[in-house]
C-alpha atoms as a PDB file:
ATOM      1  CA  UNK A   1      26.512 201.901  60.891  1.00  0.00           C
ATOM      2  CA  UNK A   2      24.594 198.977  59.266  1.00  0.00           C
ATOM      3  CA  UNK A   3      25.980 196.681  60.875  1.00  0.00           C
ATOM      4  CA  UNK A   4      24.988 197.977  64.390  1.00  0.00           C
ATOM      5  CA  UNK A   5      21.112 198.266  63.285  1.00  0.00           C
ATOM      6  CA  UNK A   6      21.915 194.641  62.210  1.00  0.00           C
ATOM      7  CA  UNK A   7      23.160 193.734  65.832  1.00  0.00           C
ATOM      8  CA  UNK A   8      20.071 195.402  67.733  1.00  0.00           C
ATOM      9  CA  UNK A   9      17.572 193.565  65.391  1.00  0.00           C
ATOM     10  CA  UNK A  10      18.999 190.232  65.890  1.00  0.00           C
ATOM     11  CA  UNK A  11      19.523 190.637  69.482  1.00  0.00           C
ATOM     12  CA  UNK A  12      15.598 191.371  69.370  1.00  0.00           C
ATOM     13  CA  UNK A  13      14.741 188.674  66.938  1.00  0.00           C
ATOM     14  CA  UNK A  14      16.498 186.113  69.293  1.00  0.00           C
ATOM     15  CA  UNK A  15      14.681 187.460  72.520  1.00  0.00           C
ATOM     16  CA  UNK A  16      11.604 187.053  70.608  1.00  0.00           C
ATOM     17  CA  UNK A  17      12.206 183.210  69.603  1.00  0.00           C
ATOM     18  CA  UNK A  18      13.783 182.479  72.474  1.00  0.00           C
ATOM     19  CA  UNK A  19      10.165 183.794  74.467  1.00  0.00           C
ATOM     20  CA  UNK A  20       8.073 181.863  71.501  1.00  0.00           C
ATOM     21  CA  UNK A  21       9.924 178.467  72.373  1.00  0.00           C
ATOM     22  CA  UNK A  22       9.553 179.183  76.533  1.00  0.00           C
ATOM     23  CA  UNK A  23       5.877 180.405  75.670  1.00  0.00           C
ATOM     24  CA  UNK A  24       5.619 177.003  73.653  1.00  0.00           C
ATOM     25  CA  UNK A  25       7.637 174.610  76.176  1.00  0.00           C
ATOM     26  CA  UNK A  26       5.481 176.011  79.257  1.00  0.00           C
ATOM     27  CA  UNK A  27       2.099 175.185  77.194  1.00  0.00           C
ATOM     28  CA  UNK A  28       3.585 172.260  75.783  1.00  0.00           C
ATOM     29  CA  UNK A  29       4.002 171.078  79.692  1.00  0.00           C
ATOM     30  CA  UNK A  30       1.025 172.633  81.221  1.00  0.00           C
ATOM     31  CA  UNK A  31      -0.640 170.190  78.306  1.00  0.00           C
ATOM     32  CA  UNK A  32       1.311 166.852  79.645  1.00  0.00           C
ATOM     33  CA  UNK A  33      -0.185 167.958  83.257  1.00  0.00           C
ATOM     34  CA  UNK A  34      -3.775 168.833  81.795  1.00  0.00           C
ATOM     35  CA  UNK A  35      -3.635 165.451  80.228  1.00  0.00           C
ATOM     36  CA  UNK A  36      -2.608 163.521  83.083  1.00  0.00           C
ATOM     37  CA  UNK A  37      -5.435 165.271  85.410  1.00  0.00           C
ATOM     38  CA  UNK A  38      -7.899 164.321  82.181  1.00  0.00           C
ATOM     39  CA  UNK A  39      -6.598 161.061  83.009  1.00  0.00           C
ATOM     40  CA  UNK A  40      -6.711 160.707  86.371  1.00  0.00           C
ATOM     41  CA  UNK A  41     -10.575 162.446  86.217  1.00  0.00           C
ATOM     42  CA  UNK A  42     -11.637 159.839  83.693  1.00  0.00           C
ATOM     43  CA  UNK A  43     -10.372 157.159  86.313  1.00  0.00           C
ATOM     44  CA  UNK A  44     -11.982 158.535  89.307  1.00  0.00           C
ATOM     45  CA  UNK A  45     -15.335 158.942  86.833  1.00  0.00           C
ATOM     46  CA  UNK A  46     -15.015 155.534  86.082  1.00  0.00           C
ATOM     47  CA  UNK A  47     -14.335 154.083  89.331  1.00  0.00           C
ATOM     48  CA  UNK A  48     -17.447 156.369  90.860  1.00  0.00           C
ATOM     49  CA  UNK A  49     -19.391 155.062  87.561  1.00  0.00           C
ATOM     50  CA  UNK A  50     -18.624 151.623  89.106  1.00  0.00           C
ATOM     51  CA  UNK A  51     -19.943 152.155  92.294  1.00  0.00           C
ATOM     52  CA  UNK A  52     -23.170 154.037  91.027  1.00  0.00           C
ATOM     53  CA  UNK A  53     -24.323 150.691  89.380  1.00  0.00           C
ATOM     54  CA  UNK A  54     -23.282 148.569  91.737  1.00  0.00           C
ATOM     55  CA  UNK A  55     -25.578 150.500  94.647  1.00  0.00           C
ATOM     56  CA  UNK A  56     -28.267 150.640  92.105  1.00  0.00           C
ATOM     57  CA  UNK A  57     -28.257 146.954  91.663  1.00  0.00           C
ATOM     58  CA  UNK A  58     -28.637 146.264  95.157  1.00  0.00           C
ATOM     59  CA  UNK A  59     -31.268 149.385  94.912  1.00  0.00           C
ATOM     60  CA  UNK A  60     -33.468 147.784  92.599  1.00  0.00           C
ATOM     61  CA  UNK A  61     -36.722 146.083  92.975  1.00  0.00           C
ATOM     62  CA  UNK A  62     -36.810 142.222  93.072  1.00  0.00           C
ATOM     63  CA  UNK A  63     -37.584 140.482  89.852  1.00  0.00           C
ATOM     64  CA  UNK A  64     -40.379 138.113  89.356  1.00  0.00           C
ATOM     65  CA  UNK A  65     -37.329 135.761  88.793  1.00  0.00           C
ATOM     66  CA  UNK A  66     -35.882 136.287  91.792  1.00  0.00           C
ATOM     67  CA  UNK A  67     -39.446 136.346  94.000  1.00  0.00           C
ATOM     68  CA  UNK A  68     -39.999 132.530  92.615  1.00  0.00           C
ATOM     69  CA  UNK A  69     -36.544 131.748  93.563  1.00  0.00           C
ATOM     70  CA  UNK A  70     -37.245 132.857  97.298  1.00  0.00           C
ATOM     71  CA  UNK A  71     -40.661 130.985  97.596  1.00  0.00           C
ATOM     72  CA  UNK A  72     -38.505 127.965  96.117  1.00  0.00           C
ATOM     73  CA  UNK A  73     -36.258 128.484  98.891  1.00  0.00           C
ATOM     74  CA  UNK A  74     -39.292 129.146 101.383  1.00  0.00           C
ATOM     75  CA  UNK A  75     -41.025 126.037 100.407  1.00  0.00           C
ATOM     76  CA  UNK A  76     -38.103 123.981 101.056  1.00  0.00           C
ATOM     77  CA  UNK A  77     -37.305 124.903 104.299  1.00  0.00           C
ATOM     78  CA  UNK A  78     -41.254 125.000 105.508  1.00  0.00           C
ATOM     79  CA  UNK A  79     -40.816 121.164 104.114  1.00  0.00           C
ATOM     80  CA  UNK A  80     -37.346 120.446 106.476  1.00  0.00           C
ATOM     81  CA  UNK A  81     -39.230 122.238 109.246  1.00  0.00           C
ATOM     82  CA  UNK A  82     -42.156 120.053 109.140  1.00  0.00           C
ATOM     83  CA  UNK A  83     -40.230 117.203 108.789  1.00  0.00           C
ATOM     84  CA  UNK A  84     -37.747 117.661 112.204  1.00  0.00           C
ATOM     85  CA  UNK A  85     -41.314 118.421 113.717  1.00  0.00           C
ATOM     86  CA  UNK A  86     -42.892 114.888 112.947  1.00  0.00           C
ATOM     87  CA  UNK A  87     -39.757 113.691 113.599  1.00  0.00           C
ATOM     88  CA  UNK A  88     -39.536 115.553 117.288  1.00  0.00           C
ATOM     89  CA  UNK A  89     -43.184 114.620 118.023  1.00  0.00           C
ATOM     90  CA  UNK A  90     -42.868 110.681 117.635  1.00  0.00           C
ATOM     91  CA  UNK A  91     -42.646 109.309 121.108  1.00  0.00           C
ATOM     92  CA  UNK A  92     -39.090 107.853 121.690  1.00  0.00           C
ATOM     93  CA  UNK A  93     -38.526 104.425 121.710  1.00  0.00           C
ATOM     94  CA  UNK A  94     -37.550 103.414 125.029  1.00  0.00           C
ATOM     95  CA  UNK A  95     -34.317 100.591 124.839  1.00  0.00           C
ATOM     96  CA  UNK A  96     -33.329  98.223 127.493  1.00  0.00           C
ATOM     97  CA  UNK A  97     -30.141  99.609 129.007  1.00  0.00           C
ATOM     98  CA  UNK A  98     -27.156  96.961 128.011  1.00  0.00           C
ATOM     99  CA  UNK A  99     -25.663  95.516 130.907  1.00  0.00           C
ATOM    100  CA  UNK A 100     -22.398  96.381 132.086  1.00  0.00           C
ATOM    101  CA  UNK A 101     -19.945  93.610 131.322  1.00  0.00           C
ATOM    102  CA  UNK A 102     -18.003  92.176 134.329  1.00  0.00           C
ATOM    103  CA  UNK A 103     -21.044  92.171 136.631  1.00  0.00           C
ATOM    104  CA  UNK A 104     -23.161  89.627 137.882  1.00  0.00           C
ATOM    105  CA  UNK A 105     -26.627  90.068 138.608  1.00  0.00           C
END
């Protein structure tokens, strides 16, 4: 009869193993998935991080660096402006139209 207590606590032992390594292989794969959304998460954090500073640089105030550069800039076209208006407001030199060849006055 010792042998069939033997069979019944085997059987058991098994079914209890055999749950442990399903337990273990479920975790073990809910794990690969958890790390793979970590994953993904990080990248979409990353990407968002991205975009955060780039709208903040275009958010933030003007430098004095930046100011000079634009009066630069403002300068140089005031000076082009004034220039094609000199240039607009000398009186136009009138030339003798060139006479037509082949014709005889």
């Amino acid at each position: 009869m010792a042998e069939k207590d033997d069979k019944p606590a085997a059987g058991r032992a098994e079914a209890v193993r055999s749950a442990a390594v399903q337990a273990f292989q479920a975790t073990a794969g809910q794990a690969g998935v958890s790390r793979e959304r970590a994953q993904e998460l990080a990248d979409e954090l990353a990407g968002a991080a991205g975009r955060v500073i780039g709208a903040l640089e275009e958010l933030r105030p003007a430098t004095g660096d930046d100011i000079r550069s634009v009066r630069e800039e403002l300068r140089a076209l005031e000076d082009r402006v004034a220039a094609l208006e000199t240039a607009a407001a000398r009186p136009a030199r009138k030339s003798k139209p060139k006479p037509k060849p082949g014709k005889a006055d």
